[in-house]
PDB file of N, CA and C in Angstrom:
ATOM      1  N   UNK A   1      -5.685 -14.577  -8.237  1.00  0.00           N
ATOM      2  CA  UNK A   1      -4.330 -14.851  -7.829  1.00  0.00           C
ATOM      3  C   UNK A   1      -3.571 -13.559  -7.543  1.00  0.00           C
ATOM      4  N   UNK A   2      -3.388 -12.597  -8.568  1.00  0.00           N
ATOM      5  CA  UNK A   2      -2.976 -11.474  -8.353  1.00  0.00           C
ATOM      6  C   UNK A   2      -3.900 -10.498  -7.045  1.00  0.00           C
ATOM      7  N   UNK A   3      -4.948 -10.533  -6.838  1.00  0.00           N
ATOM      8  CA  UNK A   3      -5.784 -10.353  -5.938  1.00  0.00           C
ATOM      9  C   UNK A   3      -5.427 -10.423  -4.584  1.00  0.00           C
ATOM     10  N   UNK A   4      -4.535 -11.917  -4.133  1.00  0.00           N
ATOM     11  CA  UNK A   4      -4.273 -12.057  -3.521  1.00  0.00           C
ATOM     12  C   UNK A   4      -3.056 -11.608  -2.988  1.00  0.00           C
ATOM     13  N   UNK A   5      -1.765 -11.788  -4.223  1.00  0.00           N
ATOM     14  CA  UNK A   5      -0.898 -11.304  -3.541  1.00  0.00           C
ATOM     15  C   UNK A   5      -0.867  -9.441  -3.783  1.00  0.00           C
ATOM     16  N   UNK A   6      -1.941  -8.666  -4.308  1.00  0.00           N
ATOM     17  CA  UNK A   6      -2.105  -7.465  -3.480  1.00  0.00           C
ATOM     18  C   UNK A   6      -2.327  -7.065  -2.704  1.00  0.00           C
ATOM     19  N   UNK A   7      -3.322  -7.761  -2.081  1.00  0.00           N
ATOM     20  CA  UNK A   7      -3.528  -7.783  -0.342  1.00  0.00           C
ATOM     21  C   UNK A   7      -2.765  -8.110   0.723  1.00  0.00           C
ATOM     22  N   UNK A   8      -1.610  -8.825   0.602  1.00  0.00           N
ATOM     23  CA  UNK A   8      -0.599  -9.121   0.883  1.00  0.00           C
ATOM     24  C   UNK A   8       0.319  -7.998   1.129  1.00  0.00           C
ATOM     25  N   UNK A   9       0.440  -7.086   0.409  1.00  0.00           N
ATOM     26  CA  UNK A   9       1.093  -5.533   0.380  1.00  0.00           C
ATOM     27  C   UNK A   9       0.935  -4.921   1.073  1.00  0.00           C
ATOM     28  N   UNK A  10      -0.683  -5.120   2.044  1.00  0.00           N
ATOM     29  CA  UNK A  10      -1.096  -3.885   2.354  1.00  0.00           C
ATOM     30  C   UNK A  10      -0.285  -4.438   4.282  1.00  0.00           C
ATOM     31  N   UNK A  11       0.515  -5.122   4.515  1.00  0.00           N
ATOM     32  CA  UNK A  11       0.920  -5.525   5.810  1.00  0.00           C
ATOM     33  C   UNK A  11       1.648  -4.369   5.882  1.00  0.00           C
ATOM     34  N   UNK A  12       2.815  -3.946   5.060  1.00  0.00           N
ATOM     35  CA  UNK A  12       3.602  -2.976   4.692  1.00  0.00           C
ATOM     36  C   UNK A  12       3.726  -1.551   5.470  1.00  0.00           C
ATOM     37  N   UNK A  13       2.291  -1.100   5.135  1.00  0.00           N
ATOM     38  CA  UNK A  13       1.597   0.071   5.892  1.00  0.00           C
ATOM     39  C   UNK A  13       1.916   0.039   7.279  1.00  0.00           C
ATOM     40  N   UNK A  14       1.415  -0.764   7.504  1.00  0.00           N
ATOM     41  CA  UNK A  14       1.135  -0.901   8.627  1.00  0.00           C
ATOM     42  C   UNK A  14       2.169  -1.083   9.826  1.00  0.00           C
ATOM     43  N   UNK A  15       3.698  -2.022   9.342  1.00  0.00           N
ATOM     44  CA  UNK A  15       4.758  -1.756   9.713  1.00  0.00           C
ATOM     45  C   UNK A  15       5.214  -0.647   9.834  1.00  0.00           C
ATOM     46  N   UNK A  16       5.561   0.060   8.495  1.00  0.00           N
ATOM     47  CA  UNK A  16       6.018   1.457   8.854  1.00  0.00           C
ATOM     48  C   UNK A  16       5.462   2.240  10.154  1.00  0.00           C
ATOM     49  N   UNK A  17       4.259   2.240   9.703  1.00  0.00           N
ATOM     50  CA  UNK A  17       3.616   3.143  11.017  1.00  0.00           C
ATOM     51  C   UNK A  17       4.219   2.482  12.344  1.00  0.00           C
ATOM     52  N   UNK A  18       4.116   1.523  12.428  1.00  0.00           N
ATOM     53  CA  UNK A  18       4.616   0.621  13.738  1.00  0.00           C
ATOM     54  C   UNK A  18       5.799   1.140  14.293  1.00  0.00           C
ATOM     55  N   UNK A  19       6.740   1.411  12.741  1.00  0.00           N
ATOM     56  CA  UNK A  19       8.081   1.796  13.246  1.00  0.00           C
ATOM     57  C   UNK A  19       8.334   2.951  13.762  1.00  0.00           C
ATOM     58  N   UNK A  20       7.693   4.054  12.995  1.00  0.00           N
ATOM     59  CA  UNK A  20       7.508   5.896  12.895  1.00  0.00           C
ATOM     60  C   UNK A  20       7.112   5.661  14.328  1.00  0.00           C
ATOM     61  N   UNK A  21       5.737   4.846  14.689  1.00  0.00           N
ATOM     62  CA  UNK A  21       5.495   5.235  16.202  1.00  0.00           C
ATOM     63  C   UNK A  21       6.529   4.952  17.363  1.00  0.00           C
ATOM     64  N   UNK A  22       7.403   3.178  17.020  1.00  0.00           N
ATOM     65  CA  UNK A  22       8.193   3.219  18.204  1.00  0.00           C
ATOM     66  C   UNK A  22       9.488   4.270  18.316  1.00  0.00           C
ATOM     67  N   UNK A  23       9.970   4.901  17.109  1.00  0.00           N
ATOM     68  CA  UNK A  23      10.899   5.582  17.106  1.00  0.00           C
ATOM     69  C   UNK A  23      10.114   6.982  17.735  1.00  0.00           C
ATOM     70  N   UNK A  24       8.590   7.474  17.677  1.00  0.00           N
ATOM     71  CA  UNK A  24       8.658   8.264  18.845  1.00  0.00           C
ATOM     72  C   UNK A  24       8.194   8.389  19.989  1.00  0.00           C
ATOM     73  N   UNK A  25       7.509   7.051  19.783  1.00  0.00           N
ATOM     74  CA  UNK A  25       7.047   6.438  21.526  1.00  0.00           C
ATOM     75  C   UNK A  25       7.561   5.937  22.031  1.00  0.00           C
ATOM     76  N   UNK A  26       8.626   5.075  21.608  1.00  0.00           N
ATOM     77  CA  UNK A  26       9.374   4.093  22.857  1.00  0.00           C
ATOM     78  C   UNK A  26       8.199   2.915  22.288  1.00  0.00           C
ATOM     79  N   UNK A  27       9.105   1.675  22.572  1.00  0.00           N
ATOM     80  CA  UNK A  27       8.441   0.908  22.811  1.00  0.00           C
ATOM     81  C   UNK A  27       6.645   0.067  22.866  1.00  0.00           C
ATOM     82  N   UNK A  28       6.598   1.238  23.844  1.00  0.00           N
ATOM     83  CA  UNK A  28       4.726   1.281  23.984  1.00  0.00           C
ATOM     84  C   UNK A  28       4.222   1.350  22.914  1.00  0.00           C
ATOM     85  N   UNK A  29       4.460   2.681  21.940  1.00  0.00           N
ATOM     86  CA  UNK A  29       4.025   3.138  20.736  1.00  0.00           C
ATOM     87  C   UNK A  29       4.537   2.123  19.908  1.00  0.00           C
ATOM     88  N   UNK A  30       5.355   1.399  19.832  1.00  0.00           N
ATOM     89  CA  UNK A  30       5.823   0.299  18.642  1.00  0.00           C
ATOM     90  C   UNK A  30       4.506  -0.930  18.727  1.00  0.00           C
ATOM     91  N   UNK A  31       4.319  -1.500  20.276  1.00  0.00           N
ATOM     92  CA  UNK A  31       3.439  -2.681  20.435  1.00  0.00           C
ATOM     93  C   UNK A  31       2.224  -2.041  20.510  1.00  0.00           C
ATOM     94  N   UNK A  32       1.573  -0.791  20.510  1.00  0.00           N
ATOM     95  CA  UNK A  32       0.306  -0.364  20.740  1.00  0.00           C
ATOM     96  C   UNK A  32      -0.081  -0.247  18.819  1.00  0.00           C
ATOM     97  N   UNK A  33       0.687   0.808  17.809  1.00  0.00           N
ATOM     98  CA  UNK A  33       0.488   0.527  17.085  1.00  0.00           C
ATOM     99  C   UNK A  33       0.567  -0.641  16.081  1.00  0.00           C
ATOM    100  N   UNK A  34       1.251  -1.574  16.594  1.00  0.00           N
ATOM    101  CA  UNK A  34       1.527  -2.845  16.100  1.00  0.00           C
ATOM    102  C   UNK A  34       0.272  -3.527  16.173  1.00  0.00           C
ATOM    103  N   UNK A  35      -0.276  -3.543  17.547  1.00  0.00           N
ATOM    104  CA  UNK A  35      -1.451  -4.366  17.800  1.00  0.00           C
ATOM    105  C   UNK A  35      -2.795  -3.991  17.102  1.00  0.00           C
ATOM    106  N   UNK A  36      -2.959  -2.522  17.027  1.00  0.00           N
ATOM    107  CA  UNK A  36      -3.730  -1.716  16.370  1.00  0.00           C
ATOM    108  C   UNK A  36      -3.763  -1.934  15.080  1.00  0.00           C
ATOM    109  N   UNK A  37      -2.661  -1.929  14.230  1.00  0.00           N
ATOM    110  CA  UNK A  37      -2.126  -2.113  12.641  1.00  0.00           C
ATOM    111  C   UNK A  37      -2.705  -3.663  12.231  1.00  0.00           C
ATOM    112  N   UNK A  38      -1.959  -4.552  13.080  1.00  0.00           N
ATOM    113  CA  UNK A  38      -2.321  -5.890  13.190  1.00  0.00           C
ATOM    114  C   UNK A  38      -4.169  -6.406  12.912  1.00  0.00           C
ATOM    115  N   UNK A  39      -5.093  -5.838  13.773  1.00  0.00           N
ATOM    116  CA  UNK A  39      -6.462  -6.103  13.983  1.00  0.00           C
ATOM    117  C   UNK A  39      -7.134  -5.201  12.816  1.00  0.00           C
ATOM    118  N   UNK A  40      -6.806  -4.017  12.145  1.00  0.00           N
ATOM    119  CA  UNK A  40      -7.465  -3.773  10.950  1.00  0.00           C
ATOM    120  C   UNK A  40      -7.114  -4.400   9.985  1.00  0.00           C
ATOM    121  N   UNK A  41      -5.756  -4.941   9.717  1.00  0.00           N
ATOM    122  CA  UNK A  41      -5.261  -5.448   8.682  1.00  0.00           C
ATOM    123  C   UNK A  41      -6.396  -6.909   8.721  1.00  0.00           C
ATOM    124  N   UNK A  42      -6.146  -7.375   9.749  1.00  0.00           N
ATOM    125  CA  UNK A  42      -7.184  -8.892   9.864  1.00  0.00           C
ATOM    126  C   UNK A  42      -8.516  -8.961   9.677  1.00  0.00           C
ATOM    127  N   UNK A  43      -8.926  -7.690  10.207  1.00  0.00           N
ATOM    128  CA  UNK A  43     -10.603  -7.073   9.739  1.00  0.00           C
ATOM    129  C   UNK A  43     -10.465  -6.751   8.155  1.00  0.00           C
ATOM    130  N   UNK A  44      -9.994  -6.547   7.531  1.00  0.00           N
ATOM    131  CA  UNK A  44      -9.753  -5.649   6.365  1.00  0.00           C
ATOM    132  C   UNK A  44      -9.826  -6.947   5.255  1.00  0.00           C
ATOM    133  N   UNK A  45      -8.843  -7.717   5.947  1.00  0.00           N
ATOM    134  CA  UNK A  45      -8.536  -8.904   4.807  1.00  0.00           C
ATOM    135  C   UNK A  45      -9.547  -9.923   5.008  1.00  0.00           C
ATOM    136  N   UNK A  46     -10.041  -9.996   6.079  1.00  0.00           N
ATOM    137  CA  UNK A  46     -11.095 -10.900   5.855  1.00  0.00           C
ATOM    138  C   UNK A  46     -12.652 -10.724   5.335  1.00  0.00           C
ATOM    139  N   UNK A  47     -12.704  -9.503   5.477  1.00  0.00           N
ATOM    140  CA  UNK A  47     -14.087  -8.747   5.177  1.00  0.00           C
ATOM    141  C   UNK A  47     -13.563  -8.389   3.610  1.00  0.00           C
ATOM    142  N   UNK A  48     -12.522  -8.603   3.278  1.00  0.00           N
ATOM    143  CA  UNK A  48     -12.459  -7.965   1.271  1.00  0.00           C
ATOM    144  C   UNK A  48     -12.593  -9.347   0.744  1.00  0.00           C
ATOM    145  N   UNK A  49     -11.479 -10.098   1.585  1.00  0.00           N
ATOM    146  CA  UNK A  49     -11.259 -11.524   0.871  1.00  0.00           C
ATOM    147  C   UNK A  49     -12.470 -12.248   1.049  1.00  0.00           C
ATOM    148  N   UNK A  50     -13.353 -12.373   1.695  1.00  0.00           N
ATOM    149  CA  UNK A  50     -14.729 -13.401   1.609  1.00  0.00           C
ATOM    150  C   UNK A  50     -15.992 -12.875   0.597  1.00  0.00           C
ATOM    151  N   UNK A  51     -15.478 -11.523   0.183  1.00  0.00           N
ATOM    152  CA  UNK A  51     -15.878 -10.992  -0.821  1.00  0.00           C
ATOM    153  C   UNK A  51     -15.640 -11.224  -2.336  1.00  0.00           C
ATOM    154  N   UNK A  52     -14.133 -11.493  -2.602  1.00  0.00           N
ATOM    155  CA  UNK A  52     -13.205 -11.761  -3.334  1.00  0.00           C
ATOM    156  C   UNK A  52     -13.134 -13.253  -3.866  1.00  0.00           C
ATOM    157  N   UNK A  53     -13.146 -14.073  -2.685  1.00  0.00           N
ATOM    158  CA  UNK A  53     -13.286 -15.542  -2.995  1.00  0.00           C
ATOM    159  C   UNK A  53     -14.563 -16.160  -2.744  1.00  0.00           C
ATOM    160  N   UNK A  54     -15.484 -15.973  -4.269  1.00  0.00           N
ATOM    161  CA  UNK A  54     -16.611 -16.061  -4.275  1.00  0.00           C
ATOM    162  C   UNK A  54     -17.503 -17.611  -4.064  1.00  0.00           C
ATOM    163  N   UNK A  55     -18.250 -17.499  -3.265  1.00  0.00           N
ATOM    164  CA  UNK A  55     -18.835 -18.791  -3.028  1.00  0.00           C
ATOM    165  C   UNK A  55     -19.368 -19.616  -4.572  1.00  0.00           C
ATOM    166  N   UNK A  56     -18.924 -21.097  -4.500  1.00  0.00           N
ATOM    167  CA  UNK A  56     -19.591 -21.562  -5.626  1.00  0.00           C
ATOM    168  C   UNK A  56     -21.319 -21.279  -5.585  1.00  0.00           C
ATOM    169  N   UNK A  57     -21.837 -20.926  -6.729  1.00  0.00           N
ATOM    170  CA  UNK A  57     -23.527 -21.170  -6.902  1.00  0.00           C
ATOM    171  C   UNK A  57     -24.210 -21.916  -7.534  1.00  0.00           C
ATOM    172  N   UNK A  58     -25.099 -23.400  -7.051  1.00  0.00           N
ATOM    173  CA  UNK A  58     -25.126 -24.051  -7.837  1.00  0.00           C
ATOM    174  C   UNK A  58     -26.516 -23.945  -8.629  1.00  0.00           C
ATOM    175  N   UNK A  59     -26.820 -24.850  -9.603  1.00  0.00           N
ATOM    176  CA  UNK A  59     -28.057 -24.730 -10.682  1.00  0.00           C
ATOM    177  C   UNK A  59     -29.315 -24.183  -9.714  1.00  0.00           C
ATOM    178  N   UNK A  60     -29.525 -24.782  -8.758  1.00  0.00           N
ATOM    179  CA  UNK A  60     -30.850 -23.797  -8.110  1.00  0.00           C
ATOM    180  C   UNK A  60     -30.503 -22.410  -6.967  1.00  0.00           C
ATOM    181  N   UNK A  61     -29.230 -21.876  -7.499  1.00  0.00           N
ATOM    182  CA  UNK A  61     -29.135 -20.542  -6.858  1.00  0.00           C
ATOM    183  C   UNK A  61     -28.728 -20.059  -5.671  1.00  0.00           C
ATOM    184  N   UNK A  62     -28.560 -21.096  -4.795  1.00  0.00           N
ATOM    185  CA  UNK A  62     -28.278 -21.282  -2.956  1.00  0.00           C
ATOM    186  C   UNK A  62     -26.143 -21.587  -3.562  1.00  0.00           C
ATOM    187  N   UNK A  63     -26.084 -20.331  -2.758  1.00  0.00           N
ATOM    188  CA  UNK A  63     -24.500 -20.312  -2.337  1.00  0.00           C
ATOM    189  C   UNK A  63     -23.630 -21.278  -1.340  1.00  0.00           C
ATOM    190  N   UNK A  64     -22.861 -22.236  -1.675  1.00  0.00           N
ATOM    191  CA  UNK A  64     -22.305 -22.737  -0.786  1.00  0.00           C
ATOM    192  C   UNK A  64     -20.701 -22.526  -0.539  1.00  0.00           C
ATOM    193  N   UNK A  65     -20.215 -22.605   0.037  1.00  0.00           N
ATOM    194  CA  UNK A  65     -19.106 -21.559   0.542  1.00  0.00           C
ATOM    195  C   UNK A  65     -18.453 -23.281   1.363  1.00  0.00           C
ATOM    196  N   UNK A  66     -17.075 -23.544   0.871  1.00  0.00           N
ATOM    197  CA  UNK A  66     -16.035 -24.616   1.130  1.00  0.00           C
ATOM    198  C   UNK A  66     -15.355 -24.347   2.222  1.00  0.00           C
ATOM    199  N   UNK A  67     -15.031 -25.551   2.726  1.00  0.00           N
ATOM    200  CA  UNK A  67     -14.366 -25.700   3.767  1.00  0.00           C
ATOM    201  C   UNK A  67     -12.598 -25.440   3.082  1.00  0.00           C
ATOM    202  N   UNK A  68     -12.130 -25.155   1.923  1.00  0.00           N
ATOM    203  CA  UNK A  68     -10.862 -24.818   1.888  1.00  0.00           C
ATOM    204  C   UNK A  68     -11.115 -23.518   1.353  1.00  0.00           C
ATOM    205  N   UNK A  69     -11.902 -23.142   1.124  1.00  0.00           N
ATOM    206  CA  UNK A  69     -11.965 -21.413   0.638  1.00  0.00           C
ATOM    207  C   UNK A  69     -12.104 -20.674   2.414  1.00  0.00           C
ATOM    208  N   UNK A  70     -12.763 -20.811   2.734  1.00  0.00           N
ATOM    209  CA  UNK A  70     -12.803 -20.408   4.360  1.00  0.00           C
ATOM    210  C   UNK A  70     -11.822 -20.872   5.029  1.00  0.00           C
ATOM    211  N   UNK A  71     -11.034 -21.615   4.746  1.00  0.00           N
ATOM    212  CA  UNK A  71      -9.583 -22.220   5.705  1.00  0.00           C
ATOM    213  C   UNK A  71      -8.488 -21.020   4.918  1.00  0.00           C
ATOM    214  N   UNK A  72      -8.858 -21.098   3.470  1.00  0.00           N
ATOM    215  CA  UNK A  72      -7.811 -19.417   3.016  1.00  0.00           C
ATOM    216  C   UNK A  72      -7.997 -18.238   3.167  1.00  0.00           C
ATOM    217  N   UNK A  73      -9.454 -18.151   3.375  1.00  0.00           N
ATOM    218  CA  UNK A  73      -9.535 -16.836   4.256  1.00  0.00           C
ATOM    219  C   UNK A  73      -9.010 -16.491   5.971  1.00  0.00           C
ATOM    220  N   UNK A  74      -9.257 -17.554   6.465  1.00  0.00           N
ATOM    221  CA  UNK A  74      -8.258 -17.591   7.738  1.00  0.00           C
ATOM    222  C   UNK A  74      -6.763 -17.224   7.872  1.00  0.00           C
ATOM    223  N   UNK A  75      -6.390 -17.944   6.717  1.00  0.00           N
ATOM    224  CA  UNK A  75      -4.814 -18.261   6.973  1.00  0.00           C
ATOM    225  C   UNK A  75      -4.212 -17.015   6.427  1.00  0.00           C
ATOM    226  N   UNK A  76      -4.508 -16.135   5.169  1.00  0.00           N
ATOM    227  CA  UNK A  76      -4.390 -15.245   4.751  1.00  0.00           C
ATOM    228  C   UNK A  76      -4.711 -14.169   5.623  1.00  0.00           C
ATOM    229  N   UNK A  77      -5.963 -13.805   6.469  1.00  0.00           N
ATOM    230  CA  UNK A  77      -5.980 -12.745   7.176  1.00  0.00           C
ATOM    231  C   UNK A  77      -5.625 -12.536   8.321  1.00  0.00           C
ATOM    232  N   UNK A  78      -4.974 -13.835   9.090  1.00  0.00           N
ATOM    233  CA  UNK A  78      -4.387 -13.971  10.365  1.00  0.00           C
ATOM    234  C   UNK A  78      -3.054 -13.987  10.600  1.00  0.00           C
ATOM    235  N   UNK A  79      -2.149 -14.706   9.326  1.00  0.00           N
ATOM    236  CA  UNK A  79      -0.929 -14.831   8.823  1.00  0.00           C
ATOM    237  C   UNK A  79      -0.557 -13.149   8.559  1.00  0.00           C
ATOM    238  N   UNK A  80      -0.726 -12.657   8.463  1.00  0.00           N
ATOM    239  CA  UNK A  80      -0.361 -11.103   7.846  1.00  0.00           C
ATOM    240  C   UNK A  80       0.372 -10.350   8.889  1.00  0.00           C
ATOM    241  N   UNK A  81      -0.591 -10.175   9.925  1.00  0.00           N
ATOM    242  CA  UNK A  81      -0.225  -9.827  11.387  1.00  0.00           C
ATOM    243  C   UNK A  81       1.103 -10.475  11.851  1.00  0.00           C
ATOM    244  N   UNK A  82       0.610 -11.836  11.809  1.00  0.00           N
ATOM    245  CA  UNK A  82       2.427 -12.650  12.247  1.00  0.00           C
ATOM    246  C   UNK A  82       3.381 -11.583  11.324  1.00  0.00           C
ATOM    247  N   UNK A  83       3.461 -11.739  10.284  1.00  0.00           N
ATOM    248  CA  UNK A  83       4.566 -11.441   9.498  1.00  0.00           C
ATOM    249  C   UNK A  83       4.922  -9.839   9.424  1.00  0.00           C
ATOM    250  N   UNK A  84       3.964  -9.273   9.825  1.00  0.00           N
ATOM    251  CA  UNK A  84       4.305  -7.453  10.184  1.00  0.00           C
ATOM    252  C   UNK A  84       4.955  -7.978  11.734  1.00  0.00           C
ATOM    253  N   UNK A  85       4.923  -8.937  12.334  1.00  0.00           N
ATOM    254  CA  UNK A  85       5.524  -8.455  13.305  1.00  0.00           C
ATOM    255  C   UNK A  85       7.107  -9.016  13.735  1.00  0.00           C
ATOM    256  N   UNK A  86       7.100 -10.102  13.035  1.00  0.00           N
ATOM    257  CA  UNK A  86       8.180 -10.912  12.101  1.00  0.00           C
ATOM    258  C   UNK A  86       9.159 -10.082  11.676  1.00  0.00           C
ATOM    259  N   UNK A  87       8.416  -9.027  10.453  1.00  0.00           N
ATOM    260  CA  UNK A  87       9.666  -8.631   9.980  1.00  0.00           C
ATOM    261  C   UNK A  87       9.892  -7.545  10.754  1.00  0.00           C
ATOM    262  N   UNK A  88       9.414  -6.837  11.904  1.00  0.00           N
ATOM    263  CA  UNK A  88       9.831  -5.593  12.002  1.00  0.00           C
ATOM    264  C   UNK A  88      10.428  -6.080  13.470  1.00  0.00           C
ATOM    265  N   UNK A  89      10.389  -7.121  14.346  1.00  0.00           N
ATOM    266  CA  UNK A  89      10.878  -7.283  15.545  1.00  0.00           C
ATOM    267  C   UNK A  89      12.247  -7.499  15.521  1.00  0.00           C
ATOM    268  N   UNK A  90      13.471  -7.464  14.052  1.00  0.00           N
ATOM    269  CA  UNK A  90      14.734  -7.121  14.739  1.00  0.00           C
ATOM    270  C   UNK A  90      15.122  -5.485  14.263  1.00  0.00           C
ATOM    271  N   UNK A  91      14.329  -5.441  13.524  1.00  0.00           N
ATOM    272  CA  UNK A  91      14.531  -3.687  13.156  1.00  0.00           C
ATOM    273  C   UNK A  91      14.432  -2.746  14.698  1.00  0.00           C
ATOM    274  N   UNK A  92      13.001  -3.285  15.423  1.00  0.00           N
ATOM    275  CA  UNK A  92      12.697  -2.315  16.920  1.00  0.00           C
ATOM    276  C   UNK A  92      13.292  -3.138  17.560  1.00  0.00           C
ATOM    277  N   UNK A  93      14.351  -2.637  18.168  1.00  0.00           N
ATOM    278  CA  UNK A  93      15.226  -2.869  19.844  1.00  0.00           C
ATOM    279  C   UNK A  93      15.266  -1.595  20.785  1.00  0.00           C
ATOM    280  N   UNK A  94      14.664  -1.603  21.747  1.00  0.00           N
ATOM    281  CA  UNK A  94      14.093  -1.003  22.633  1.00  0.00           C
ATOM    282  C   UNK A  94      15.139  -1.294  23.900  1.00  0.00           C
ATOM    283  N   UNK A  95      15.550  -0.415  24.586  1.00  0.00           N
ATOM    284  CA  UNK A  95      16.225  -0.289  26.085  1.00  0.00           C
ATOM    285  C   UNK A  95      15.264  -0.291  27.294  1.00  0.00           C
ATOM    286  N   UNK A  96      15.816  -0.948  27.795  1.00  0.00           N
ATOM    287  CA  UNK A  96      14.424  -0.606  29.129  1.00  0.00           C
ATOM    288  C   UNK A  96      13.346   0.820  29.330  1.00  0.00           C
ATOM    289  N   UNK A  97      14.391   1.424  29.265  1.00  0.00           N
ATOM    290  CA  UNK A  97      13.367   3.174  29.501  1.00  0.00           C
ATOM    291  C   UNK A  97      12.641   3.285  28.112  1.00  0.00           C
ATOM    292  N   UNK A  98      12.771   2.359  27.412  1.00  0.00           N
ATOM    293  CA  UNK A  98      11.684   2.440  26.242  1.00  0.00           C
ATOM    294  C   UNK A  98      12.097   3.311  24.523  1.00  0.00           C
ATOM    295  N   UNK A  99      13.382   3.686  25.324  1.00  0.00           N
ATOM    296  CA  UNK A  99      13.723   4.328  23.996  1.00  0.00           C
ATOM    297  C   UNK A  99      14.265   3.835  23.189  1.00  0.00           C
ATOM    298  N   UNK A 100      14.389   4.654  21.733  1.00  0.00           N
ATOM    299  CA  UNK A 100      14.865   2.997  20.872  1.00  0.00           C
ATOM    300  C   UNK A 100      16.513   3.105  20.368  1.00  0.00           C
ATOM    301  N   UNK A 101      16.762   1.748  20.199  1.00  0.00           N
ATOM    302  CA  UNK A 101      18.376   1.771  20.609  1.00  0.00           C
ATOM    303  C   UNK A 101      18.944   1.479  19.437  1.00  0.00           C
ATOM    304  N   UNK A 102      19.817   2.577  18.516  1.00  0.00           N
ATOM    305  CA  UNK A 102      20.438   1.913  17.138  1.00  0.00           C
ATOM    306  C   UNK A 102      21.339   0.661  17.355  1.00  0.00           C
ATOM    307  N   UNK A 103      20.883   0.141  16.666  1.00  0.00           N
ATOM    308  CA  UNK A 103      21.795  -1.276  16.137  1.00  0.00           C
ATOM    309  C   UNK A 103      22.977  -0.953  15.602  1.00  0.00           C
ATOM    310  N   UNK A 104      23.770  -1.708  15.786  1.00  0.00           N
ATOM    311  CA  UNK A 104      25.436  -1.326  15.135  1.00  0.00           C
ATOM    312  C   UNK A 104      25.250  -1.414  13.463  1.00  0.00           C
ATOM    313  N   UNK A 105      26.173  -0.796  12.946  1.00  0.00           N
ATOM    314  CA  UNK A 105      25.809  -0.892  11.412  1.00  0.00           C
ATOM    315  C   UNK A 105      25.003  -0.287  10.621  1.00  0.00           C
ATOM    316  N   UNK A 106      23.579   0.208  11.670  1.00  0.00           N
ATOM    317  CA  UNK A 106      22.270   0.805  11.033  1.00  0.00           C
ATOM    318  C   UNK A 106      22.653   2.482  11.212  1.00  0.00           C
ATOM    319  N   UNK A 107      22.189   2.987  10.540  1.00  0.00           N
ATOM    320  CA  UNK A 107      22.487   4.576  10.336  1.00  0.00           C
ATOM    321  C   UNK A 107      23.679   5.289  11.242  1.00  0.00           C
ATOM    322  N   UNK A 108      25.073   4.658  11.160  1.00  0.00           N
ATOM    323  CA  UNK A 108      26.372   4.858  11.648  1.00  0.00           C
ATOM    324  C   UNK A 108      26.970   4.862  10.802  1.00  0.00           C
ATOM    325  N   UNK A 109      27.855   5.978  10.471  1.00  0.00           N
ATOM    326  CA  UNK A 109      28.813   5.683   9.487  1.00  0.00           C
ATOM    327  C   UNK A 109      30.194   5.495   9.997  1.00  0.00           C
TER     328      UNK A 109
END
């Protein structure tokens, strides 16, 4: 349980970077590392978590692996991506020429 929601943490990373890049790429650099951040995080979580959520083994030794343990490995390593991009798409506002545009309120005093 705890397992899970540590892996959950690691979306985090991956935003930041998202952000550091669009604030000095413009735009491009926000959706390039986004997309980038996005596909290891999904490789990452699904290759730890099918590790993690261990197949039942029964009395003669042959592993069988559930149709709701493999539906939570899906939803968990695909869901992650949504939500890095969720939370960081009203933080990056971008102007056409790509540069990034403070929001009223945000670092203005």
């Amino acid at each position: 349980m705890f397992d899970l929601l540590a892996f959950c943490g690691y979306k985090y990373f991956g935003m930041i970077l998202s952000l550091i890049g669009g604030s000095v790429l413009g735009s491009r650099g926000y959706y390039g590392l986004l997309v980038w951040e996005s596909i290891t995080l999904a490789y990452f979580l699904s290759r730890t978590l099918s590790r993690i959520v261990l197949p039942a083994t029964s009395s003669d030794g042959i592993a069988r692996v559930g149709k709701r343990r493999n539906l939570l490995l899906v939803v968990v390593a695909f869901v992650q991506p949504l939500f890095m991009w969720w939370l960081t798409s009203g933080i990056a506002t971008y102007n056409r020429s790509g540069a990034a545009q403070p929001q009223a309120g945000v670092g203005t005093l």
